[in-house]
C-alpha atoms as a PDB file:
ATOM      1  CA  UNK A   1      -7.913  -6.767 -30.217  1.00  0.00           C
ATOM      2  CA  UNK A   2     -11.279  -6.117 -28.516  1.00  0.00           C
ATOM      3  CA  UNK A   3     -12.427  -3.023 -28.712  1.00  0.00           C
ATOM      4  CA  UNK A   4     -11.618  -0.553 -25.500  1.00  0.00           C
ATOM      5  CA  UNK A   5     -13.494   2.419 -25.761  1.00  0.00           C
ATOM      6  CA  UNK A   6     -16.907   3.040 -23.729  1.00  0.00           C
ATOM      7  CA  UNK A   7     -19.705   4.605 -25.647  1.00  0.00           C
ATOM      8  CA  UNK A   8     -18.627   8.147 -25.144  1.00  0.00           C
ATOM      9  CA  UNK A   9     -14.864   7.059 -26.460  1.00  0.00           C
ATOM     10  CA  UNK A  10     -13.302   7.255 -22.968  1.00  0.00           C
ATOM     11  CA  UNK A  11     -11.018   4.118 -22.712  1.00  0.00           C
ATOM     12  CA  UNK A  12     -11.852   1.201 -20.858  1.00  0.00           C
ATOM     13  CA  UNK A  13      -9.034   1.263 -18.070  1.00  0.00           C
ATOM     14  CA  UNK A  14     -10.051  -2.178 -16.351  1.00  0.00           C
ATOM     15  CA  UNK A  15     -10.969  -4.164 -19.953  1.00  0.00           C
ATOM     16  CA  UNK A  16      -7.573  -2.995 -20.999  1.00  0.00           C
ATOM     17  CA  UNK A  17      -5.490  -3.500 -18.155  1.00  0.00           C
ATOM     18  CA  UNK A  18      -6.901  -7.316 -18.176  1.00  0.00           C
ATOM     19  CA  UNK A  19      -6.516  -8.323 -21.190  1.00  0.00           C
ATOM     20  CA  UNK A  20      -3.066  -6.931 -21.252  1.00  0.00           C
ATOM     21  CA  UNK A  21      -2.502  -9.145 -17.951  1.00  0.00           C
ATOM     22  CA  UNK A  22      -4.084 -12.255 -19.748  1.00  0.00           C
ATOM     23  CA  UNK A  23      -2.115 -11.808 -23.229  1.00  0.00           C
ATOM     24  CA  UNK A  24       0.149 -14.134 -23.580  1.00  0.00           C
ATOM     25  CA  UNK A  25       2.920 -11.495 -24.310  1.00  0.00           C
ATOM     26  CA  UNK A  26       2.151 -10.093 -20.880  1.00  0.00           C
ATOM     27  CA  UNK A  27       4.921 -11.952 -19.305  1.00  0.00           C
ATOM     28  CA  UNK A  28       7.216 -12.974 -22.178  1.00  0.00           C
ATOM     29  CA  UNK A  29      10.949 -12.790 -21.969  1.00  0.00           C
ATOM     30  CA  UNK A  30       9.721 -13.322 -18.007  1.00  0.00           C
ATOM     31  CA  UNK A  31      13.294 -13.955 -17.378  1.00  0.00           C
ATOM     32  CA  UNK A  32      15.164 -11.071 -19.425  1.00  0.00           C
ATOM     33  CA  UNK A  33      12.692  -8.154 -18.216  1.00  0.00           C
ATOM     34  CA  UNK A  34      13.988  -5.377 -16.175  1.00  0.00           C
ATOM     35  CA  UNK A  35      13.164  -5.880 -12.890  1.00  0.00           C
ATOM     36  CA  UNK A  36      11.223  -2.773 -11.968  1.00  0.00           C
ATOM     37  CA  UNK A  37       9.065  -3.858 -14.744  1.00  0.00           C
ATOM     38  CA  UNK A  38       8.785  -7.508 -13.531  1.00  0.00           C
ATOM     39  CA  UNK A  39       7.283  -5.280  -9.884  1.00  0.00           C
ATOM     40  CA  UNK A  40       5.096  -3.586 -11.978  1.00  0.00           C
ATOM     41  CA  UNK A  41       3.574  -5.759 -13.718  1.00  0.00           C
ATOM     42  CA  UNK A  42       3.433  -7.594 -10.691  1.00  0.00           C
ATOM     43  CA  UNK A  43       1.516  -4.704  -9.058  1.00  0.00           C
ATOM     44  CA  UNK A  44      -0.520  -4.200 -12.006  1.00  0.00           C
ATOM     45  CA  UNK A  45      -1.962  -8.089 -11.224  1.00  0.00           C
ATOM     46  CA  UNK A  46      -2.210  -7.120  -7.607  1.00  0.00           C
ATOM     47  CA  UNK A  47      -4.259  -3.727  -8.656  1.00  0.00           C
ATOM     48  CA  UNK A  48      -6.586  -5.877 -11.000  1.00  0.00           C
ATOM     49  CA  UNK A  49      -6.839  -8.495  -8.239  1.00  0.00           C
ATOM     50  CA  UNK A  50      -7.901  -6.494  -6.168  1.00  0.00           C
ATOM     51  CA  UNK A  51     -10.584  -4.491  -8.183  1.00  0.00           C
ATOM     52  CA  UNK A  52     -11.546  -8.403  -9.103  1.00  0.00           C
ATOM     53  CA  UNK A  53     -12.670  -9.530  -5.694  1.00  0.00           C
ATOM     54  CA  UNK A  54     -14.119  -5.680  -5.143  1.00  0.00           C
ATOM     55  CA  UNK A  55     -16.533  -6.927  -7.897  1.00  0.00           C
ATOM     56  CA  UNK A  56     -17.110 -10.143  -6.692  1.00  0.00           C
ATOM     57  CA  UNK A  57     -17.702  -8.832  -2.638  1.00  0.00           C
ATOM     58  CA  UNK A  58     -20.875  -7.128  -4.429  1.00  0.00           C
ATOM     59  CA  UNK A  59     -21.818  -9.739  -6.325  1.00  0.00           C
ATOM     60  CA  UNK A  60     -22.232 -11.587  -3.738  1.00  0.00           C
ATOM     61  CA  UNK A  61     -23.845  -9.560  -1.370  1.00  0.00           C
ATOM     62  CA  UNK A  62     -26.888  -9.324  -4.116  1.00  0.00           C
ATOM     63  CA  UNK A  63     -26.384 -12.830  -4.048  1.00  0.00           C
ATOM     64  CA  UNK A  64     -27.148 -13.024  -0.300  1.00  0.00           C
ATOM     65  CA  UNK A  65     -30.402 -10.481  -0.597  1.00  0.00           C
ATOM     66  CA  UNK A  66     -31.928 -12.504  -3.350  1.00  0.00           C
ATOM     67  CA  UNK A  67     -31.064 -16.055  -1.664  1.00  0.00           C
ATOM     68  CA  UNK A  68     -32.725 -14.556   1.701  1.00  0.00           C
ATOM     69  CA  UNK A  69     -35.738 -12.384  -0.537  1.00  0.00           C
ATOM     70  CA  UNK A  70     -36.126 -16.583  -2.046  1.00  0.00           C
ATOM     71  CA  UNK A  71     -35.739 -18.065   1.398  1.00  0.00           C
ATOM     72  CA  UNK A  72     -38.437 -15.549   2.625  1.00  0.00           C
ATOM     73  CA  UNK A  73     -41.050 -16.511  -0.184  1.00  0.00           C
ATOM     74  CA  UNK A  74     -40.897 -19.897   0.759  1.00  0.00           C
ATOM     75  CA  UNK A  75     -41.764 -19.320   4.499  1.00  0.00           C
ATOM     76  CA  UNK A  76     -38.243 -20.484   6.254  1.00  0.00           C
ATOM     77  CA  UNK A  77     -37.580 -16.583   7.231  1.00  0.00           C
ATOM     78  CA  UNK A  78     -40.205 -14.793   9.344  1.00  0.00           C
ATOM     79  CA  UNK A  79     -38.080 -11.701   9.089  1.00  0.00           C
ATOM     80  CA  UNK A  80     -38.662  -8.923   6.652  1.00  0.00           C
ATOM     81  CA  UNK A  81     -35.685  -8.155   3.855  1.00  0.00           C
ATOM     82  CA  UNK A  82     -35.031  -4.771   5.977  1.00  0.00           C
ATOM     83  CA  UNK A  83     -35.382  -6.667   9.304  1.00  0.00           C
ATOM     84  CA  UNK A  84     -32.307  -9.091   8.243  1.00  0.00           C
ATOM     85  CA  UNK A  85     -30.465  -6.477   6.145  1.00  0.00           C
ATOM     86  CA  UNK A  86     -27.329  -5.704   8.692  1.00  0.00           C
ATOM     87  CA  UNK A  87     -27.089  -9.823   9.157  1.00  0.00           C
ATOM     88  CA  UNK A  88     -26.917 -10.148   5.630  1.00  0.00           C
ATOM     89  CA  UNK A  89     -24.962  -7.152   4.795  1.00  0.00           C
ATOM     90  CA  UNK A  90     -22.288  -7.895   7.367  1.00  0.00           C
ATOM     91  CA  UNK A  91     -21.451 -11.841   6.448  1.00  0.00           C
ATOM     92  CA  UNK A  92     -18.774 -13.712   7.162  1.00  0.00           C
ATOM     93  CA  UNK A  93     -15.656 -11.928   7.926  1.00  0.00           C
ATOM     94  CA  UNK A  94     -13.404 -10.220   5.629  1.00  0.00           C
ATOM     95  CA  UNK A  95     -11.943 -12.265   2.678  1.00  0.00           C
ATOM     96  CA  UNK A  96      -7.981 -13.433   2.241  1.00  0.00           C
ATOM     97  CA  UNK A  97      -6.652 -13.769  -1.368  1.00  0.00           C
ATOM     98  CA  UNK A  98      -5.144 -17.197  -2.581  1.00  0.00           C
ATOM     99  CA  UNK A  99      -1.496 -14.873  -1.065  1.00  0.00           C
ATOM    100  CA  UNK A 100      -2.696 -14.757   2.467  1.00  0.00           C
ATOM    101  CA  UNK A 101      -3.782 -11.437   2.649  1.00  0.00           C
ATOM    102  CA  UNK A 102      -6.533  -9.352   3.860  1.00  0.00           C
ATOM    103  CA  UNK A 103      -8.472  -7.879   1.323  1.00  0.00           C
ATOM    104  CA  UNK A 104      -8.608  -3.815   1.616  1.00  0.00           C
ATOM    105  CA  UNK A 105     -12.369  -2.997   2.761  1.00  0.00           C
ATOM    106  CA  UNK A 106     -11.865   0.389   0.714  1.00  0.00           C
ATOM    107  CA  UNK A 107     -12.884   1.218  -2.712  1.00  0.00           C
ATOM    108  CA  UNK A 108     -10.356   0.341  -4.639  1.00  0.00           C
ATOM    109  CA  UNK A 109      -9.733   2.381  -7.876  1.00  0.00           C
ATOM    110  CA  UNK A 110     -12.106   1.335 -10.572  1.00  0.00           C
ATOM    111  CA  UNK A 111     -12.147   2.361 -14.128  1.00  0.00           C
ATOM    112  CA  UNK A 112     -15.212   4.250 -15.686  1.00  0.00           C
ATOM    113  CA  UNK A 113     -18.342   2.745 -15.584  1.00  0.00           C
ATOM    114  CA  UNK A 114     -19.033   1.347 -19.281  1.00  0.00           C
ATOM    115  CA  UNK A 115     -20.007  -1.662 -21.218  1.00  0.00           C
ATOM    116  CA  UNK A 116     -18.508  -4.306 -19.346  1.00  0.00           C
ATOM    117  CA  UNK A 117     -20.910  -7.259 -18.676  1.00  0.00           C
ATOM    118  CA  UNK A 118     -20.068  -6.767 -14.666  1.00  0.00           C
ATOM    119  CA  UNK A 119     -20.816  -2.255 -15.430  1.00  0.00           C
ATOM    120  CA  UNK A 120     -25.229  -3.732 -16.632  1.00  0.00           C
ATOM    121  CA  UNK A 121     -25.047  -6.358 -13.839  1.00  0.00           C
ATOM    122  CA  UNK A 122     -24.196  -3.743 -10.948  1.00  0.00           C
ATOM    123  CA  UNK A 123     -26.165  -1.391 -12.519  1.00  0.00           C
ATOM    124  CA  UNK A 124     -29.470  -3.554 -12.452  1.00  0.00           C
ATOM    125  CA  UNK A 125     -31.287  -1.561  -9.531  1.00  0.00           C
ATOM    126  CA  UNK A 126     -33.600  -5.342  -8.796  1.00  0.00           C
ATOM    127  CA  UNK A 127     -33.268  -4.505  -5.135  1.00  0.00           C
ATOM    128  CA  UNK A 128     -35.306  -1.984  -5.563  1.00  0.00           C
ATOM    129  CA  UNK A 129     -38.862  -3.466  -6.492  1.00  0.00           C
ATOM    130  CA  UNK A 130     -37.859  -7.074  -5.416  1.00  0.00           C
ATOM    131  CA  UNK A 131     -40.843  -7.604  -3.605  1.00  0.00           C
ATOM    132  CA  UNK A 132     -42.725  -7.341  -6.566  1.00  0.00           C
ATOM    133  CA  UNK A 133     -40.522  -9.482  -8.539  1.00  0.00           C
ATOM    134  CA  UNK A 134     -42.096 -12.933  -9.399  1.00  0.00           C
ATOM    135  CA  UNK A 135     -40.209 -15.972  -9.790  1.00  0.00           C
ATOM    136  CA  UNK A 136     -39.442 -16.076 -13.140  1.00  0.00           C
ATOM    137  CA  UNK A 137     -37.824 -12.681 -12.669  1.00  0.00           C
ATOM    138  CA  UNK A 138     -36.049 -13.839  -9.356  1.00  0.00           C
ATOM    139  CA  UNK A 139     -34.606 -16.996 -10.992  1.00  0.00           C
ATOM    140  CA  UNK A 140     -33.334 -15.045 -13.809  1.00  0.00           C
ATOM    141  CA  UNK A 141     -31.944 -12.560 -11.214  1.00  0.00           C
ATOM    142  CA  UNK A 142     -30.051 -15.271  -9.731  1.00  0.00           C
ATOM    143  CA  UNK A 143     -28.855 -16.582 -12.580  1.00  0.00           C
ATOM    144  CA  UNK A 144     -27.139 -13.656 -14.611  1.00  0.00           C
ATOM    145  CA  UNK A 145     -25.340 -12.853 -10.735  1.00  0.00           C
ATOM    146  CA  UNK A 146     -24.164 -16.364 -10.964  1.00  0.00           C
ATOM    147  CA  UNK A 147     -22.767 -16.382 -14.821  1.00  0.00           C
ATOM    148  CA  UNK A 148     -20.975 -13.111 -13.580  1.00  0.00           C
ATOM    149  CA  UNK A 149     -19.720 -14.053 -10.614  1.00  0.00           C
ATOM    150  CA  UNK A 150     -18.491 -17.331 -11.990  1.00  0.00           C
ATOM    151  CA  UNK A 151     -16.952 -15.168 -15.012  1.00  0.00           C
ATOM    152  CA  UNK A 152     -15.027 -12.656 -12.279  1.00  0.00           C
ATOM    153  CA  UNK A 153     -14.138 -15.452 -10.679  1.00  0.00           C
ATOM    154  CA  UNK A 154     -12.146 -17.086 -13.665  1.00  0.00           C
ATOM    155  CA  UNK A 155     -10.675 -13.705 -14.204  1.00  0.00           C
ATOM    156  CA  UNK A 156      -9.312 -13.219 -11.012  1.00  0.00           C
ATOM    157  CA  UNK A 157      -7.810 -16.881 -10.833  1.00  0.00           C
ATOM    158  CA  UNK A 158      -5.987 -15.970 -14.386  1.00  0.00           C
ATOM    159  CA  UNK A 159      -4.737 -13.163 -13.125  1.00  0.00           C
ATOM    160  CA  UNK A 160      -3.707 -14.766  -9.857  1.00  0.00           C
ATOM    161  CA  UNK A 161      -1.775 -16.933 -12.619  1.00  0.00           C
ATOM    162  CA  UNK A 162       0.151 -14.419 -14.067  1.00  0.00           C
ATOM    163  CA  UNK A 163       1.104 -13.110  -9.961  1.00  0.00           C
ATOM    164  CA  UNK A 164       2.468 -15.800  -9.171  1.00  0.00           C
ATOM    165  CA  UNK A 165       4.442 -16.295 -12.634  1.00  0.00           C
ATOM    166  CA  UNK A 166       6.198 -12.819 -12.176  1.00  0.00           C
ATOM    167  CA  UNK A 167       6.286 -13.040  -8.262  1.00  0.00           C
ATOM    168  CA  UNK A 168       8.579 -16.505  -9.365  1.00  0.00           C
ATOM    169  CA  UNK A 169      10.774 -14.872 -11.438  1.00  0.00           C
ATOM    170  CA  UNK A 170      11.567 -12.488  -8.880  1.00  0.00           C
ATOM    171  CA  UNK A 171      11.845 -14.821  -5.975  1.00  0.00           C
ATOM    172  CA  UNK A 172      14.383 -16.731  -8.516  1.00  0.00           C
ATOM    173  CA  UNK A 173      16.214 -13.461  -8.385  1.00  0.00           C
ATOM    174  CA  UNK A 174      16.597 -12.600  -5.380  1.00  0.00           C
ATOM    175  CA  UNK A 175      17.928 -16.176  -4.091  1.00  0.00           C
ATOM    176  CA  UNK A 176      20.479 -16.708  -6.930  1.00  0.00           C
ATOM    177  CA  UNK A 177      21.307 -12.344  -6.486  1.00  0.00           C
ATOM    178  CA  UNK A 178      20.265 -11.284  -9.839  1.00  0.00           C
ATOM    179  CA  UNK A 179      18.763  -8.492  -7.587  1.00  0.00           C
ATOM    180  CA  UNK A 180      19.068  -6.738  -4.357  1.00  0.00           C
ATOM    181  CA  UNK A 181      17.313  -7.724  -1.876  1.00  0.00           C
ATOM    182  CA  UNK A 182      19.028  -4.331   0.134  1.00  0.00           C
ATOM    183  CA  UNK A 183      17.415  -2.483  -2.673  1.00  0.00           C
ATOM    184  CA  UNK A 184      14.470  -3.452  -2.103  1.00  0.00           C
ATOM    185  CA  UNK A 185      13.711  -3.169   1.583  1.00  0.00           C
ATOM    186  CA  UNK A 186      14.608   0.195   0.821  1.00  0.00           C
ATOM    187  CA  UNK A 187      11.749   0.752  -1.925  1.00  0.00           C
ATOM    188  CA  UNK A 188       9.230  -0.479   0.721  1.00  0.00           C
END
């Protein structure tokens, strides 16, 4: 098992609570587990998904600076960075999940900053001294914000796996009523 612990020993809450989704005993005995913890292990995909496209959201709004900082360089923007910044910063409207559903503007709750790949790639303050980035520097930019958002994005469709395995199972229960459906319209 990878290791889990941060460099100050604090565990790793989002490392761990991935790979636990993505181990193959995550969902094992799918169809003997207890239901309330088929629903939260459901949830726990749902929390991860979540935090998932969080990550991605601000990928890709560095994503959209540097493409517009590259666009500017090469004369098609007569705009300055800060002139376009609340164009660029407000995008296309708000994202829906592979379920249909809006994704929650808030902050959702994020482990500890540490020694994930996505912790050095957020943390990379670029923004502040592009203009005196050169092109080298720029593509490189680009490039390690594309690796990780292709590498979120991977994670987040495994995980949307693993949803839809355990929201299955419980769809399977409630129609055959190996569960109560009274039960739960109570719980929410």
């Amino acid at each position: 098992m990878a290791d889990d612990t941060t460099t100050d020993g604090t565990e790793e809450q989002e490392r761990r609570r991935i790979d636990r989704i993505l181990d193959d005993d995550f969902l094992e005995g799918l169809d003997e587990m207890p239901i309330d913890e088929l629903r939260s292990r459901r949830a726990l995909c749902d929390e991860v998904d979540v935090e998932l496209s969080y990550y991605r959201r601000l990928l890709h709004g560095r994503m959209d600076l540097l493409a517009f900082e590259l666009r500017r360089r090469r004369g098609e923007e007569e705009r300055s960075l800060i002139e376009a910044l609340p164009e660029i910063l407000s995008g296309p409207p708000a994202p829906r999940t592979s379920r249909g559903r809006n994704v929650p503007v808030a902050l959702p709750d994020l482990p500890a900053k540490g020694r994930r790949e996505i912790d050095r790639v957020l943390d990379d303050d670029f923004l502040a001294h592009l203009p005196t980035l050169d092109e080298e520097e720029l593509a490189s930019i680009r490039q390690t914000l594309t690796d990780a958002e292709t590498e979120i994005s991977e994670q987040r469709r495994r995980v949307y796996e693993v949803y839809e395995q355990a929201q299955a199972e419980l769809t399977r229960r409630y129609r055959e009523g190996l569960a109560d459906v009274d039960e739960l319209l109570r719980d929410g």
